[in-house]
N, C-alpha and C. Protein backbone atom coordinates (compact mmCIF):
# COMPACT_ATOMS: atom_id res chain seq x y z
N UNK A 1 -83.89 -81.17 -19.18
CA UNK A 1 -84.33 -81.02 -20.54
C UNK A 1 -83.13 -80.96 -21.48
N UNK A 2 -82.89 -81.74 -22.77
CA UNK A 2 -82.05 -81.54 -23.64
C UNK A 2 -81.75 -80.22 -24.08
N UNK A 3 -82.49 -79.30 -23.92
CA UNK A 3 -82.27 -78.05 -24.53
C UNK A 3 -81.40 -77.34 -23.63
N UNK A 4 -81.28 -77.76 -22.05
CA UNK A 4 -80.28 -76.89 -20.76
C UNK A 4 -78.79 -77.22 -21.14
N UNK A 5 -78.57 -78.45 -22.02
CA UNK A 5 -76.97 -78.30 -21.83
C UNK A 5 -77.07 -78.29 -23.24
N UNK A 6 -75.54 -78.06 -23.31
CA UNK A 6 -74.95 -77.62 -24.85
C UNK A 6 -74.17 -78.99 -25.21
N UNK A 7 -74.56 -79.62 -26.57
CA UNK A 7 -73.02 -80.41 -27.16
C UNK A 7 -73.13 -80.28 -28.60
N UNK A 8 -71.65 -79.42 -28.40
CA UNK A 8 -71.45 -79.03 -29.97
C UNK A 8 -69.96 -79.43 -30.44
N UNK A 9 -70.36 -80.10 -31.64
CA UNK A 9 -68.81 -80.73 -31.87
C UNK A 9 -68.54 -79.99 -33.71
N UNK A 10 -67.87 -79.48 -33.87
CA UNK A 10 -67.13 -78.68 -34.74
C UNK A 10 -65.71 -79.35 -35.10
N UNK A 11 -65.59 -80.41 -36.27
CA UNK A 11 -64.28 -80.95 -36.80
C UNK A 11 -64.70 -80.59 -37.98
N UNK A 12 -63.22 -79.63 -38.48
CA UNK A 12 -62.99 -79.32 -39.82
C UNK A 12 -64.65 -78.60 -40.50
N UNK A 13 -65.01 -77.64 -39.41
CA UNK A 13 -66.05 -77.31 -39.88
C UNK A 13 -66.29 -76.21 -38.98
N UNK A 14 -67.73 -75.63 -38.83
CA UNK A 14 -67.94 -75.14 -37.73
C UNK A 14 -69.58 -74.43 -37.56
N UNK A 15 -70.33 -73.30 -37.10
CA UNK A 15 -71.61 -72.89 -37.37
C UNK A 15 -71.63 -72.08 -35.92
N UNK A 16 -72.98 -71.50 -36.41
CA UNK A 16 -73.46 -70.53 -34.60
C UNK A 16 -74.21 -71.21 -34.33
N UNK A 17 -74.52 -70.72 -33.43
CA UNK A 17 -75.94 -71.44 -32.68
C UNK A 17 -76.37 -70.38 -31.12
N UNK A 18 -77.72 -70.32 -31.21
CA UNK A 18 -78.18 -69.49 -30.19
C UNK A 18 -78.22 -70.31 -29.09
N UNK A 19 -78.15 -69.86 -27.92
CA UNK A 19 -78.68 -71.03 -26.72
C UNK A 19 -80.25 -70.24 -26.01
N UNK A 20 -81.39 -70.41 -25.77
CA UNK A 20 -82.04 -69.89 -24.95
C UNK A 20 -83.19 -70.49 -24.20
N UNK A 21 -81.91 -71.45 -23.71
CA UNK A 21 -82.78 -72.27 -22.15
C UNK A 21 -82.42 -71.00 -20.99
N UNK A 22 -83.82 -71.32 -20.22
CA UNK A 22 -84.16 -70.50 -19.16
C UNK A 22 -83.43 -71.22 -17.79
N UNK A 23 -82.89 -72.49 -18.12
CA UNK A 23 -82.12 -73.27 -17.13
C UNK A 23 -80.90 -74.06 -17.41
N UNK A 24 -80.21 -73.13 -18.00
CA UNK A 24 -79.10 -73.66 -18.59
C UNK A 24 -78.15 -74.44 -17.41
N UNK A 25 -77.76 -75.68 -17.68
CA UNK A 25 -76.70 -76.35 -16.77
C UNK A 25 -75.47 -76.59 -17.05
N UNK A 26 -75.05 -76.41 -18.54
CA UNK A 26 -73.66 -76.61 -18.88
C UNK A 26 -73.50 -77.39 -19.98
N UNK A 27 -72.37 -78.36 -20.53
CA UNK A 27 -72.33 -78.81 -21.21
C UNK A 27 -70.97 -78.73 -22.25
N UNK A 28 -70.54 -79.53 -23.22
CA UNK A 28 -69.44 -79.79 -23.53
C UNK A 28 -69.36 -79.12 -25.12
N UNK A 29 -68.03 -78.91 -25.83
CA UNK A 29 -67.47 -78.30 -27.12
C UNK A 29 -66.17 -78.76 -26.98
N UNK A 30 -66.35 -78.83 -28.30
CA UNK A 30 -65.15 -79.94 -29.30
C UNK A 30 -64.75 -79.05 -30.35
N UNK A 31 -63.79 -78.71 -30.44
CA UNK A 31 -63.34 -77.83 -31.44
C UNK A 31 -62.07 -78.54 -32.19
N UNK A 32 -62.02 -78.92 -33.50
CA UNK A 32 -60.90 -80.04 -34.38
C UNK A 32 -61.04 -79.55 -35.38
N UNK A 33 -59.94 -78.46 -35.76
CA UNK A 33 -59.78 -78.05 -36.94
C UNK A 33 -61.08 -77.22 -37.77
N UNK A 34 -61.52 -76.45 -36.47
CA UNK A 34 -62.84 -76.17 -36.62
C UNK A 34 -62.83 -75.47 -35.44
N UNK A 35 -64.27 -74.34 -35.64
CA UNK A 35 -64.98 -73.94 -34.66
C UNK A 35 -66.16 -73.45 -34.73
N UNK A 36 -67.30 -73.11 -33.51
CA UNK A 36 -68.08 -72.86 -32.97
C UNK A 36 -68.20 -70.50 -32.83
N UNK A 37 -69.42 -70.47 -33.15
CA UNK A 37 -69.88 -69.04 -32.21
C UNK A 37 -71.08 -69.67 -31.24
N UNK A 38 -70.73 -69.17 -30.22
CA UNK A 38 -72.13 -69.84 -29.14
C UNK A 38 -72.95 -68.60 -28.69
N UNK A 39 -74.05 -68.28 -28.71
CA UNK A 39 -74.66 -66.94 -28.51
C UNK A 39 -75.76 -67.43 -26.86
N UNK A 40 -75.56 -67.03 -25.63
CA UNK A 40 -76.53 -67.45 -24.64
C UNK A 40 -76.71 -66.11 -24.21
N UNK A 41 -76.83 -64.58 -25.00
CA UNK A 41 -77.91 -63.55 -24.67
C UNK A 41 -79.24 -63.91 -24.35
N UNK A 42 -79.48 -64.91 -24.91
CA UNK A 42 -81.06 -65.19 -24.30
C UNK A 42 -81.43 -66.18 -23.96
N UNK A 43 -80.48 -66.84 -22.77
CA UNK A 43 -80.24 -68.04 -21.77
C UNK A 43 -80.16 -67.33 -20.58
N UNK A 44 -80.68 -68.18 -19.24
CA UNK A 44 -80.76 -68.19 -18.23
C UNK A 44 -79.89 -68.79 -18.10
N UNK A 45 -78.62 -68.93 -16.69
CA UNK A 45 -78.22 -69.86 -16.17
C UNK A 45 -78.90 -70.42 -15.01
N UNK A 46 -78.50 -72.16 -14.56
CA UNK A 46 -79.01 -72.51 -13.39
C UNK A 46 -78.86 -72.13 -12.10
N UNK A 47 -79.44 -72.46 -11.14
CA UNK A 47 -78.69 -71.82 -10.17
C UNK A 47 -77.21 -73.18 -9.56
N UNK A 48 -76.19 -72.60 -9.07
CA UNK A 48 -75.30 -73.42 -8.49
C UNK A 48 -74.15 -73.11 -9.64
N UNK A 49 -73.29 -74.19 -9.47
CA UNK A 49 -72.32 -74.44 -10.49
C UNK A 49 -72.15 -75.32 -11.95
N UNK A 50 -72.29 -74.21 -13.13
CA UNK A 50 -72.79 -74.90 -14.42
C UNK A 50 -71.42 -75.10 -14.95
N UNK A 51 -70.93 -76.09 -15.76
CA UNK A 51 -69.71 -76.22 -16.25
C UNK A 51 -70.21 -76.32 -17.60
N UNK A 52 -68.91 -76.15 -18.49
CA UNK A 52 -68.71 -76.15 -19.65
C UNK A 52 -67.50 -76.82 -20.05
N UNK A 53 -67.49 -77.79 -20.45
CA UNK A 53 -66.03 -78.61 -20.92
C UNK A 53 -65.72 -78.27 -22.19
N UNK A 54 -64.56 -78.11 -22.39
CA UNK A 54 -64.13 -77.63 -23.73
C UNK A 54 -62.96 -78.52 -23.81
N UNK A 55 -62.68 -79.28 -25.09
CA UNK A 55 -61.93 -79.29 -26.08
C UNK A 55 -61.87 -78.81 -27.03
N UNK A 56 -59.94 -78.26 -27.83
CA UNK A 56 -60.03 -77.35 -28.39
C UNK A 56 -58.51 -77.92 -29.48
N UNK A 57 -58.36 -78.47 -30.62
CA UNK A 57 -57.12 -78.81 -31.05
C UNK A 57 -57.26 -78.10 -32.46
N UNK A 58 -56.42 -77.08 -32.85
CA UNK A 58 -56.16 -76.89 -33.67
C UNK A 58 -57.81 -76.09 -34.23
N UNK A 59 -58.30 -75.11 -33.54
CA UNK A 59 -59.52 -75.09 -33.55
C UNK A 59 -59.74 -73.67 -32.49
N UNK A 60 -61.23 -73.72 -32.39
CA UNK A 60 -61.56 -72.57 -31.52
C UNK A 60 -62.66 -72.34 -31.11
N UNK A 61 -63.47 -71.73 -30.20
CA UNK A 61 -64.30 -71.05 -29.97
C UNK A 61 -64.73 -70.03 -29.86
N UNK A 62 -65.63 -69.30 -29.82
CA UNK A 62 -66.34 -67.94 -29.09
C UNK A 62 -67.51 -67.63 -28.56
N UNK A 63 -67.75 -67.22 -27.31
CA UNK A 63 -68.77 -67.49 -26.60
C UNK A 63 -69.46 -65.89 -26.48
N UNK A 64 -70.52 -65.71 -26.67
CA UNK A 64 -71.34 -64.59 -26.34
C UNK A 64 -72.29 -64.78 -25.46
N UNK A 65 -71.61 -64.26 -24.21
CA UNK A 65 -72.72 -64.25 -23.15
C UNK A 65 -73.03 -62.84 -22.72
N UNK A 66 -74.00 -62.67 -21.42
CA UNK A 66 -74.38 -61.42 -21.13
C UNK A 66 -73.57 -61.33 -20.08
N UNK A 67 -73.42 -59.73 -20.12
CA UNK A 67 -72.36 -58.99 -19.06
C UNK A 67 -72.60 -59.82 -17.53
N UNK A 68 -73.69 -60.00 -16.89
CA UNK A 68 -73.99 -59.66 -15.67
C UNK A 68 -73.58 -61.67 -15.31
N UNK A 69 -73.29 -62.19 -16.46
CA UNK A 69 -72.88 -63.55 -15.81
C UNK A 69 -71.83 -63.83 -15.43
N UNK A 70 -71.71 -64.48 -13.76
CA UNK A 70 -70.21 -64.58 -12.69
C UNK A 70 -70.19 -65.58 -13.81
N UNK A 71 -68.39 -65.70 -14.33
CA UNK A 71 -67.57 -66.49 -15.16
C UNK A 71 -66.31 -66.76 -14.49
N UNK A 72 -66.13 -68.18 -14.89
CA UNK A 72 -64.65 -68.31 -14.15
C UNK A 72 -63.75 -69.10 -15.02
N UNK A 73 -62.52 -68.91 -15.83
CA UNK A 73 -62.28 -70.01 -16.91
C UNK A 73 -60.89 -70.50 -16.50
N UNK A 74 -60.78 -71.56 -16.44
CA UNK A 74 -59.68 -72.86 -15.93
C UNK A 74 -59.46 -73.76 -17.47
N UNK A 75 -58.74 -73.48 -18.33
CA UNK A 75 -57.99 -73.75 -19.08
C UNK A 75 -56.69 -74.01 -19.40
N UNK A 76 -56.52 -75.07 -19.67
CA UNK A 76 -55.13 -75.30 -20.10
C UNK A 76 -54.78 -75.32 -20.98
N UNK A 77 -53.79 -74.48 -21.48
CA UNK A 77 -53.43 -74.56 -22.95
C UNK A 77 -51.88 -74.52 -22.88
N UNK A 78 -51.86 -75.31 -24.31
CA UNK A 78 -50.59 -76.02 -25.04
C UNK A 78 -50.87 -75.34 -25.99
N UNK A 79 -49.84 -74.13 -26.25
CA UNK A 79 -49.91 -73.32 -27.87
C UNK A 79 -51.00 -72.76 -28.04
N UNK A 80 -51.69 -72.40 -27.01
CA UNK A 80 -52.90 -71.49 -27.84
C UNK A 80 -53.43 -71.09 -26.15
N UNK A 81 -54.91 -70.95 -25.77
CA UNK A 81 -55.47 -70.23 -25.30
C UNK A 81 -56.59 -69.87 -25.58
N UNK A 82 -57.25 -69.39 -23.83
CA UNK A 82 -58.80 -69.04 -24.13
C UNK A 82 -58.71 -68.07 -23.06
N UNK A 83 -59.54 -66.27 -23.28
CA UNK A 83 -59.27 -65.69 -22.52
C UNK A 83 -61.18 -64.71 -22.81
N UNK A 84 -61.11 -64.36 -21.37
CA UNK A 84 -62.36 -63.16 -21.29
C UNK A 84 -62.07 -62.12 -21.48
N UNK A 85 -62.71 -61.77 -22.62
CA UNK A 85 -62.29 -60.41 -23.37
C UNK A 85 -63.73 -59.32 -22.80
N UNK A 86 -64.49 -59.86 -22.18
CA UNK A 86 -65.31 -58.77 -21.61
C UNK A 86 -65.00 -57.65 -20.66
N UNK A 87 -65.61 -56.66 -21.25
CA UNK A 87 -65.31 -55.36 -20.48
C UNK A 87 -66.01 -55.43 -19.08
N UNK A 88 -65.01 -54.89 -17.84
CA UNK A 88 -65.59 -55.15 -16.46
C UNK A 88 -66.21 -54.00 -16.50
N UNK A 89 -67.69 -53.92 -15.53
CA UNK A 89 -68.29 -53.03 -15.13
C UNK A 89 -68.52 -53.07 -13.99
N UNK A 90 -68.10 -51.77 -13.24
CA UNK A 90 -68.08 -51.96 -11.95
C UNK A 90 -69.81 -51.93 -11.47
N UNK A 91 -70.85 -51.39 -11.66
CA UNK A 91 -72.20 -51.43 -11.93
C UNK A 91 -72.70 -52.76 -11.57
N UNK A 92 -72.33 -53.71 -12.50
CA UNK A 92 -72.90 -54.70 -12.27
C UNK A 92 -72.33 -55.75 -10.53
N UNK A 93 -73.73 -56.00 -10.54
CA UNK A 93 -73.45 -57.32 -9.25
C UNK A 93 -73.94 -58.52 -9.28
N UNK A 94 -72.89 -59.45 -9.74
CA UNK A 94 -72.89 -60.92 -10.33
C UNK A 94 -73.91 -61.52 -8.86
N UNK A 95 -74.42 -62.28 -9.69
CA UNK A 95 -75.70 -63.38 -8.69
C UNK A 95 -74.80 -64.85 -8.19
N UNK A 96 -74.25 -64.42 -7.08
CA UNK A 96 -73.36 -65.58 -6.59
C UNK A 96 -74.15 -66.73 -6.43
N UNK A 97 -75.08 -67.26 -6.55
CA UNK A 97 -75.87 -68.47 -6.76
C UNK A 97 -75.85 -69.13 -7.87
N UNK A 98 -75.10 -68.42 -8.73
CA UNK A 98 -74.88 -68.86 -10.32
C UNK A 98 -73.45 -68.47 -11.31
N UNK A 99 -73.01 -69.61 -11.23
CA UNK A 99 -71.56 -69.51 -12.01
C UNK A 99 -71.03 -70.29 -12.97
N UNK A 100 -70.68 -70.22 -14.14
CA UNK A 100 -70.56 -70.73 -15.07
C UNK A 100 -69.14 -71.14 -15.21
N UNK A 101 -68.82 -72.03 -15.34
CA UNK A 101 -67.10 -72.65 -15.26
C UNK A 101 -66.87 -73.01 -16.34
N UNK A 102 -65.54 -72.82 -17.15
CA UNK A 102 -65.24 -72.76 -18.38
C UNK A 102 -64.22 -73.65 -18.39
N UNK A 103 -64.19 -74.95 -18.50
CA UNK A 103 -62.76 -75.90 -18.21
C UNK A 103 -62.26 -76.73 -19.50
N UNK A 104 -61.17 -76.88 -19.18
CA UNK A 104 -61.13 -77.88 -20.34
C UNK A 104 -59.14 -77.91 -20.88
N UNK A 105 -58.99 -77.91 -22.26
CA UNK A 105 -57.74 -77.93 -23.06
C UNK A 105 -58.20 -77.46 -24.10
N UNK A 106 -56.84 -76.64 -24.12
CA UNK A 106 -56.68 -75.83 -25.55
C UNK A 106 -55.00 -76.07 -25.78
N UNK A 107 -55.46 -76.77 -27.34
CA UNK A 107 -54.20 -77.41 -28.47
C UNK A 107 -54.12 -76.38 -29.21
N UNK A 108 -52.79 -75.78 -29.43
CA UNK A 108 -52.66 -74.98 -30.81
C UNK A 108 -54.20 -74.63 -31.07
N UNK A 109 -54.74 -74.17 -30.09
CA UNK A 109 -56.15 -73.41 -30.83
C UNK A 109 -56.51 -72.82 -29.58
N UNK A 110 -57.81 -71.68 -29.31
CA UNK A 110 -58.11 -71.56 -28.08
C UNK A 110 -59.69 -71.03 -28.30
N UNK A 111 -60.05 -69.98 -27.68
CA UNK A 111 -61.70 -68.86 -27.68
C UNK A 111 -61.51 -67.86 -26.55
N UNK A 112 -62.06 -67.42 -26.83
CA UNK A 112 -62.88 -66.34 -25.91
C UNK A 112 -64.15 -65.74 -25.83
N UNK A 113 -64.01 -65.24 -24.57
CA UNK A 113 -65.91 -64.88 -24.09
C UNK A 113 -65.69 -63.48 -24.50
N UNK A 114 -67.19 -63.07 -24.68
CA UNK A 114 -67.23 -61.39 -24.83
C UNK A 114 -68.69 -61.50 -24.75
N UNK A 115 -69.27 -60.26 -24.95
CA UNK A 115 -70.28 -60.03 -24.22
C UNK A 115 -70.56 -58.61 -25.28
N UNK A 116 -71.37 -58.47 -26.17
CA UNK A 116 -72.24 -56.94 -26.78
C UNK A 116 -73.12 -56.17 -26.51
């Protein structure tokens, strides 16, 4: 379904947007002199391995997801950066059937995840 993956492209601009597919699979962000807030509190992920491609120049992201989602972020950055700013809780126990991969490049710009 169009609504499981994300493509959001943000040049010289930017906006939020909620996500709340119950089968989220992944999907791509473009960040150019510009950026994105992505909110998936009230998204499911799929089960297996969901990716997220990110490009990021001069630009940025921020992702709001919920605590209890296994995250893993593989970024490369040139002058900037993308880092998980979520607080660990030892409490929680991530659903290893479901993992969200955060890949991509970051130019002189970057994001980060957090979680409220």
């Amino acid at each position: 379904m169009a609504d499981d993956y994300l493509d959001d492209v943000a040049i010289f601009g930017g906006g939020n947007r909620i996500i709340t597919s119950n089968n989220f699979l992944g999907g791509k962000i473009t960040s150019i002199f510009g950026g994105s807030t992505i909110d998936f509190r009230k998204a499911t992920l799929a089960k297996g391995k969901n990716v997220i491609d990110i490009f990021t120049m001069f630009g940025g992201s921020k992702l709001i997801v919920p605590n209890d989602w296994d995250i893993r972020v593989d970024i490369v950055s040139i002058f900037g950066g993308y880092s998980d700013k979520r607080v660990p809780d030892p409490h929680i126990v991530y659903d290893a059937s479901k993992q969200l991969v955060i890949k991509g490049v970051a130019i002189f710009g970057g994001g980060e995840i957090k979680s409220y």
